[in-house]
C-alpha atoms as a PDB file:
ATOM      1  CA  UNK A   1      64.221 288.615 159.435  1.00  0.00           C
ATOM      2  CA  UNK A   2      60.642 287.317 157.931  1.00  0.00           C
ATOM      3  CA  UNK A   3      58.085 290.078 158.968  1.00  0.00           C
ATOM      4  CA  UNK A   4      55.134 287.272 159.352  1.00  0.00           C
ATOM      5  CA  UNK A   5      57.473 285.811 162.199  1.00  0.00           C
ATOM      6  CA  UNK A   6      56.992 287.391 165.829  1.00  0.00           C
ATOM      7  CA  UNK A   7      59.676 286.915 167.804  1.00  0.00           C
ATOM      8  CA  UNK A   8      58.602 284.796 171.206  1.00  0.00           C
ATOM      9  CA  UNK A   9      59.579 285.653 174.677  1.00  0.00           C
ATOM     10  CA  UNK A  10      60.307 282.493 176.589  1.00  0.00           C
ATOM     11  CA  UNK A  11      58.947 283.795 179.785  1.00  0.00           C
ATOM     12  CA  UNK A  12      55.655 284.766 177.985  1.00  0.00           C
ATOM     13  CA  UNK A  13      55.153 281.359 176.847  1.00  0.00           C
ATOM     14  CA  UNK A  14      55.459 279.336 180.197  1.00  0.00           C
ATOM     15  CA  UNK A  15      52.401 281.752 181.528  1.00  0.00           C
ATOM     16  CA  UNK A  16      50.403 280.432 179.276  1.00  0.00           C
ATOM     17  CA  UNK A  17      51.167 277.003 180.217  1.00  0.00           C
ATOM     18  CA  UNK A  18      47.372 275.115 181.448  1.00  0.00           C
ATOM     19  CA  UNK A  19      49.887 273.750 184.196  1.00  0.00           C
ATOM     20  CA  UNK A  20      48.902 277.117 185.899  1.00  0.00           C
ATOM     21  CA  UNK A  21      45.363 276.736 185.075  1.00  0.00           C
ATOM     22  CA  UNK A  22      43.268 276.525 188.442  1.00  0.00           C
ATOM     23  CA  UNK A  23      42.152 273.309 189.376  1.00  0.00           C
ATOM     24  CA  UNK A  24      38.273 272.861 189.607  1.00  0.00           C
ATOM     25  CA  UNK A  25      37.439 270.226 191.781  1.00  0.00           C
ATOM     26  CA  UNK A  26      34.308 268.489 190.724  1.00  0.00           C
ATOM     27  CA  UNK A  27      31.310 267.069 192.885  1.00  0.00           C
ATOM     28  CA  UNK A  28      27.968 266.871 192.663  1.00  0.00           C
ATOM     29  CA  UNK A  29      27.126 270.324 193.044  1.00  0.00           C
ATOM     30  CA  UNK A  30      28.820 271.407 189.748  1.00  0.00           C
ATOM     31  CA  UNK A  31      27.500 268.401 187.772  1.00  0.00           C
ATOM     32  CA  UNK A  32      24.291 269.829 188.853  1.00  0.00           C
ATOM     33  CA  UNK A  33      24.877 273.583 187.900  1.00  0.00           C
ATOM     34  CA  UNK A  34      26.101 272.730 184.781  1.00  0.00           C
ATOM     35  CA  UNK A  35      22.708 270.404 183.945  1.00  0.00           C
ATOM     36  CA  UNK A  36      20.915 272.856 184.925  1.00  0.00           C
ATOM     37  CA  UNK A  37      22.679 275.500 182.590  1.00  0.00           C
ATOM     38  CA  UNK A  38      22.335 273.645 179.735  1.00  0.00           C
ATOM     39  CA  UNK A  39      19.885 273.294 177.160  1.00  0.00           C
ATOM     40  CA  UNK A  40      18.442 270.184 174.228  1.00  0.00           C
ATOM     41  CA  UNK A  41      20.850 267.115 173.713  1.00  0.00           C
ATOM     42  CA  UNK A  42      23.336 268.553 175.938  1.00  0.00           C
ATOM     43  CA  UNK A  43      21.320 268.685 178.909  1.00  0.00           C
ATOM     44  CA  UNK A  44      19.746 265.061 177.905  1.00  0.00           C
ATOM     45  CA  UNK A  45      23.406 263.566 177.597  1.00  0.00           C
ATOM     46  CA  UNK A  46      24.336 265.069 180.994  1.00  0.00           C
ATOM     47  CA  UNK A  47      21.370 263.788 182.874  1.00  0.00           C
ATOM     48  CA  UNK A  48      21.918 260.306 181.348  1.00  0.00           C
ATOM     49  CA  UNK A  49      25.922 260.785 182.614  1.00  0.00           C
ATOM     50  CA  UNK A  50      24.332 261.589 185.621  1.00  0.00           C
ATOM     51  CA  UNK A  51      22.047 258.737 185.856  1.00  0.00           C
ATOM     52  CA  UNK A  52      25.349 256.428 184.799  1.00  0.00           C
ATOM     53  CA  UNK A  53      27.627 257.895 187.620  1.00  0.00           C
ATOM     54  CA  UNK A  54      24.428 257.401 190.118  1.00  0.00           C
ATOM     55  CA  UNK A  55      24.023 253.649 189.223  1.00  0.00           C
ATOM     56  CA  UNK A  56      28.408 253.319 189.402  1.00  0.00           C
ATOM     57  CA  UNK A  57      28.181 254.758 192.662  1.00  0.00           C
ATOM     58  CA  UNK A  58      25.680 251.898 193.624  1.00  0.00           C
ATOM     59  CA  UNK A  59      27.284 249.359 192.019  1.00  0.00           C
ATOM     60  CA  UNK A  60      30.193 250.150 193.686  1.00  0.00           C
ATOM     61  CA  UNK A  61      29.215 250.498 197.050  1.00  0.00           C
ATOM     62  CA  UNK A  62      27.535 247.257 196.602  1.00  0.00           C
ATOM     63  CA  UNK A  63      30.147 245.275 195.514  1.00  0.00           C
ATOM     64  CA  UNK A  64      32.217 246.817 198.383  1.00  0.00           C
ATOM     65  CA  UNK A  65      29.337 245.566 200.584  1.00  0.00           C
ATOM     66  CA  UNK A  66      29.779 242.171 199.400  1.00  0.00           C
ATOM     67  CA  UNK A  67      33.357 241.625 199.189  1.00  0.00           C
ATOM     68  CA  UNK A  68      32.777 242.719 203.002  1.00  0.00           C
ATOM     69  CA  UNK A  69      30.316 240.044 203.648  1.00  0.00           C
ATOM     70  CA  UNK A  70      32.410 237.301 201.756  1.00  0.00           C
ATOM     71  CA  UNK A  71      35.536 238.241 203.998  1.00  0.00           C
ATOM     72  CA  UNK A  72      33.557 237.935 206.814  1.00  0.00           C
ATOM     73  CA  UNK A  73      32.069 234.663 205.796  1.00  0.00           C
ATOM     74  CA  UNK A  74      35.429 233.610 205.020  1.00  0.00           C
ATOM     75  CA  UNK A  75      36.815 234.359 208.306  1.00  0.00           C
ATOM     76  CA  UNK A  76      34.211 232.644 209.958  1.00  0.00           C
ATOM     77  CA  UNK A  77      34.565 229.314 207.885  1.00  0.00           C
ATOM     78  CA  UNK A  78      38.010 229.226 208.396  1.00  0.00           C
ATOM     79  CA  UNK A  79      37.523 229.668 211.997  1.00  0.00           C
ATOM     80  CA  UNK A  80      35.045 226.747 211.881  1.00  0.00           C
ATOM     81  CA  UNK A  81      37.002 224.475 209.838  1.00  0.00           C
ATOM     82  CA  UNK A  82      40.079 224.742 212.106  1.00  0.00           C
ATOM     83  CA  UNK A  83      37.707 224.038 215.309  1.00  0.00           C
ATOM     84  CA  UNK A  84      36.336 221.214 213.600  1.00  0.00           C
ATOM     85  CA  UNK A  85      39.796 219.159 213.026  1.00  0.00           C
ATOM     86  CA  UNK A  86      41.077 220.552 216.221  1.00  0.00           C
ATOM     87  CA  UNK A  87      37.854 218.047 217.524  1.00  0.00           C
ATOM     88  CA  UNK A  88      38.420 215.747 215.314  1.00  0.00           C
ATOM     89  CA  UNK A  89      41.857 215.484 216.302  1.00  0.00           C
ATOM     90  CA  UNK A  90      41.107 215.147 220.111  1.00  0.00           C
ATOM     91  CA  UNK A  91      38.744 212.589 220.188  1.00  0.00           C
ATOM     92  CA  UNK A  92      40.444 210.337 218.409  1.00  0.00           C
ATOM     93  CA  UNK A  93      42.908 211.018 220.845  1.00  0.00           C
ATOM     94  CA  UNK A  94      40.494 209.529 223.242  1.00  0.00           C
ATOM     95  CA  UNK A  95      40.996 206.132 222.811  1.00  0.00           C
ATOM     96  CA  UNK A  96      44.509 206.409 223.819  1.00  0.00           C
ATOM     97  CA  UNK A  97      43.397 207.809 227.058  1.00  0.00           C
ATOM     98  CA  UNK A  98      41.295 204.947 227.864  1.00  0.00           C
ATOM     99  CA  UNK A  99      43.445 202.410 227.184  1.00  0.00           C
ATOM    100  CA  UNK A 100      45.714 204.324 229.847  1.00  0.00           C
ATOM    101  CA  UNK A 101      42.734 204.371 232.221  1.00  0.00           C
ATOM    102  CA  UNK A 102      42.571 200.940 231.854  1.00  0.00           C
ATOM    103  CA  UNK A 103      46.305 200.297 232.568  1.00  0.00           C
ATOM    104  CA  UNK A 104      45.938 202.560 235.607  1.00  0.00           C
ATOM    105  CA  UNK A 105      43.103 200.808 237.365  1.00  0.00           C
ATOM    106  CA  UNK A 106      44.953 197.426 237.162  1.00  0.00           C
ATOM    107  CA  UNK A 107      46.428 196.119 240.331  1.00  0.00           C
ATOM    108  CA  UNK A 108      49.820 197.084 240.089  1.00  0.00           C
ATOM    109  CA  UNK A 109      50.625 194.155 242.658  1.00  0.00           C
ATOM    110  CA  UNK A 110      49.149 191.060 240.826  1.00  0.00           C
ATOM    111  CA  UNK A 111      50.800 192.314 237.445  1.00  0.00           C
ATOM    112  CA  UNK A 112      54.592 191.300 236.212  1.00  0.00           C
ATOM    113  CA  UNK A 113      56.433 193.693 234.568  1.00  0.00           C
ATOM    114  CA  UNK A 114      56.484 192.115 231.386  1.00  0.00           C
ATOM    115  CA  UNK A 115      52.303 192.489 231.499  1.00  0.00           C
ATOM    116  CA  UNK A 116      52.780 196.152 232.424  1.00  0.00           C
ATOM    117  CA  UNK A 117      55.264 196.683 229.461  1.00  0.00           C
ATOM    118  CA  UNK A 118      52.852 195.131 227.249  1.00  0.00           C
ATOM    119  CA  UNK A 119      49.750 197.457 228.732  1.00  0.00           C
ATOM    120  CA  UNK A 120      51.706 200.225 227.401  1.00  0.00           C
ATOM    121  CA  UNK A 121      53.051 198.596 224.506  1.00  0.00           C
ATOM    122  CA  UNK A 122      49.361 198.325 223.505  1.00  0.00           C
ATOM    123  CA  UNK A 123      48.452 202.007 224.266  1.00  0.00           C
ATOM    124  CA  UNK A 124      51.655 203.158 222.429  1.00  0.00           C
ATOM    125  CA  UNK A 125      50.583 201.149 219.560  1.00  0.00           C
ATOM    126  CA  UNK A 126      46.627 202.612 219.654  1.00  0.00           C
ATOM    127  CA  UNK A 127      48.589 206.171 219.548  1.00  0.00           C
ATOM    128  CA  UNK A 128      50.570 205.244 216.608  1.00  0.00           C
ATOM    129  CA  UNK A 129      47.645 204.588 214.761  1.00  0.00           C
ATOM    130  CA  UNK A 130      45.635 207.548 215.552  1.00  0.00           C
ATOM    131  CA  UNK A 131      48.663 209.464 214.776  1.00  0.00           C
ATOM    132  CA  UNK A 132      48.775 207.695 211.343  1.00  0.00           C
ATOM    133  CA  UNK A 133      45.152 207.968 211.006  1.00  0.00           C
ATOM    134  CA  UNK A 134      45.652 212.015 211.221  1.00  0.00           C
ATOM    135  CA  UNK A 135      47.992 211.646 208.506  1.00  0.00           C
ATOM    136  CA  UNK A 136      51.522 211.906 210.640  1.00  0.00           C
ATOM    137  CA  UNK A 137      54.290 209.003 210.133  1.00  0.00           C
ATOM    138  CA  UNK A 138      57.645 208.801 212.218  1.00  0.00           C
ATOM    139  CA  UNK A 139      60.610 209.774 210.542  1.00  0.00           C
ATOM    140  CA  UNK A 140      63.110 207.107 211.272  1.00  0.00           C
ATOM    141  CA  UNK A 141      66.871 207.631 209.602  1.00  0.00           C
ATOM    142  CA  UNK A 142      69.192 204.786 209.603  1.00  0.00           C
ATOM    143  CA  UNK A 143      72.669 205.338 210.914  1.00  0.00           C
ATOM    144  CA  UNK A 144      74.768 206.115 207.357  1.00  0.00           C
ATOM    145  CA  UNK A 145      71.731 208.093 205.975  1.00  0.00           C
ATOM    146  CA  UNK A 146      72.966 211.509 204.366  1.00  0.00           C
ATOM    147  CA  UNK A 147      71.646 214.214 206.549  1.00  0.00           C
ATOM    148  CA  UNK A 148      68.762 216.426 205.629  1.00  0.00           C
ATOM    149  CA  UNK A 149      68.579 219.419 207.340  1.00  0.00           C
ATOM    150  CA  UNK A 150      65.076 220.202 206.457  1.00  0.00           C
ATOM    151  CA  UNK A 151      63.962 216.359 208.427  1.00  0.00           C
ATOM    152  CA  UNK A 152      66.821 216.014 210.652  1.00  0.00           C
ATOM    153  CA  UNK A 153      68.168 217.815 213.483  1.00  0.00           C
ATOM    154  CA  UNK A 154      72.319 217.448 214.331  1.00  0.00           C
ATOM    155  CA  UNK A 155      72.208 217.204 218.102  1.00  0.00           C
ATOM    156  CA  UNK A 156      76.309 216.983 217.803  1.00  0.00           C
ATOM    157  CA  UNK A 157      78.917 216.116 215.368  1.00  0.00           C
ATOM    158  CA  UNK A 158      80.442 212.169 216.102  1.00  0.00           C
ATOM    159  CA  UNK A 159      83.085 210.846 213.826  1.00  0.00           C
ATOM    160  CA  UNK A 160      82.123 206.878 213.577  1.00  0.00           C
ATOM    161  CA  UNK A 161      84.015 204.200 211.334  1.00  0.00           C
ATOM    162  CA  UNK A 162      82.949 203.576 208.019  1.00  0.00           C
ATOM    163  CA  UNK A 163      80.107 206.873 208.124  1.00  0.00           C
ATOM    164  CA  UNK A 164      81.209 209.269 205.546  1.00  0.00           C
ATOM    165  CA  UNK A 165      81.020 212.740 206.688  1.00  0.00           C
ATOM    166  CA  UNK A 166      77.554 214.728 206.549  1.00  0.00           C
ATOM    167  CA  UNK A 167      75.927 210.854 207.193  1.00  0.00           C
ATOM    168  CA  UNK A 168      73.703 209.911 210.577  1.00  0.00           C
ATOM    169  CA  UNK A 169      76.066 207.882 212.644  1.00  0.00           C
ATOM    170  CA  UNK A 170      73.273 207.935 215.594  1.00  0.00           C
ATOM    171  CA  UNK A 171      69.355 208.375 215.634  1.00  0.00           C
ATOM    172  CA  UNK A 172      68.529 209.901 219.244  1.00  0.00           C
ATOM    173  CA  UNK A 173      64.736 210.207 218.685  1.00  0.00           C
ATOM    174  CA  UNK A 174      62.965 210.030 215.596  1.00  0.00           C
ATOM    175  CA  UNK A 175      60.636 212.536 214.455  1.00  0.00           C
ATOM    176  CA  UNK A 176      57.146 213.511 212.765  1.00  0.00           C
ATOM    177  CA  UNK A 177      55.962 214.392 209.919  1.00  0.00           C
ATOM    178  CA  UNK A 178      52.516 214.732 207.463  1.00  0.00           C
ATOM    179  CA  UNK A 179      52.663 215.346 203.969  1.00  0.00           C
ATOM    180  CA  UNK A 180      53.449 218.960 204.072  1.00  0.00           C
ATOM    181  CA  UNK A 181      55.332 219.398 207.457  1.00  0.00           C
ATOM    182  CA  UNK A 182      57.566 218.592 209.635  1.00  0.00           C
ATOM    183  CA  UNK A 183      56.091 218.287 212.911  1.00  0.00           C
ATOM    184  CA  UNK A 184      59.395 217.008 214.680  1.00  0.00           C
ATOM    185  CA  UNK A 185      62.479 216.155 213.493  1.00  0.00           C
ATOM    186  CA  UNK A 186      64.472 213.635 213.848  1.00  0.00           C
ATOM    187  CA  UNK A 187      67.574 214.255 216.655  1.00  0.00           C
ATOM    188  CA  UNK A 188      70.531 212.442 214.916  1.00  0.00           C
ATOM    189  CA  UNK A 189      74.403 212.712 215.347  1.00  0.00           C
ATOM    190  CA  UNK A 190      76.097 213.543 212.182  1.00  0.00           C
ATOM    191  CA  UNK A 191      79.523 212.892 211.356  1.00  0.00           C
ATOM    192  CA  UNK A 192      82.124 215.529 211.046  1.00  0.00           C
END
């Protein structure tokens, strides 16, 4: 055995580990004590780290302040927007409802049905256009149309000749959509 070696305990060696160290927990206090303990550049560099962590601290509680704000504003636009076209929406709606009026006040008596059909025929086609004015258009399969589940609905499975199977072999109602959604779909039979 080499004399300059020292034989090392293991045990000896995990004491002196700085896992064991105490942890110091630093605030302001100690930042403070230790500026004031020290002397030349030292204590210059520490008062300008303090300075530095003063203005971050600022910073940072006004950028928290502002991201606040902008949520808010956010929330509040959003909130104004959607009342907006919710508006929007209705009173276009309006016409409808006084074509309707005007239907209503009509002497039911002196009218033939065929007038009355075409009253309502007018109205329907005033709400059609609002409808398309908002940006929403029917969705109108054709009997022998594949299926799609994400614009059709399969009310019940009927086998019809000549419709392959997973085709429309009846529209029930047709539906509504815009551009992005589906408002309604379309209630179709679908053969087996």
């Amino acid at each position: 055995m080499n004399t300059d070696e020292v034989p090392v305990d293991p045990a000896r060696e995990v004491e002196d580990t700085p896992a064991e160290a105490p942890s110091i927990e630093v605030d302001d206090a100690l930042i403070g004590q230790i500026t004031d303990e020290a002397e030349g550049d030292l204590r210059a560099v520490l008062e300008w780290y303090a300075d530095e962590l003063e203005l971050a601290r600022t910073d940072r509680l006004r950028a928290l302040a502002e991201l606040s704000n902008n949520q808010r504003r956010a929330s509040e636009n959003e909130v104004r927007v959607s009342r907006a076209a919710v508006a929007g929406s209705l009173r276009s709606l309006l016409t409808v409802s006084d074509q309707l009026d005007l239907a209503l006040e009509q002497d039911a008596a002196s009218m033939s049905a065929e007038q009355f059909a075409e009253g309502v025929r007018l109205a329907r086609d005033e709400f059609m256009k609002v409808l398309a004015d908002q940006g929403a258009h029917r969705i109108e399969p054709e009997v022998g149309d594949e299926f799609d589940p994400q614009r059709h609905e399969a009310m019940l499975q009927q086998a019809a000749e000549g419709i392959e199977p997973g085709h429309i072999t009846m529209v029930m109602q047709p539906g509504f959509e815009t551009g992005h959604h589906v408002l309604r779909a379309a209630k179709v039979a679908v053969a087996p």
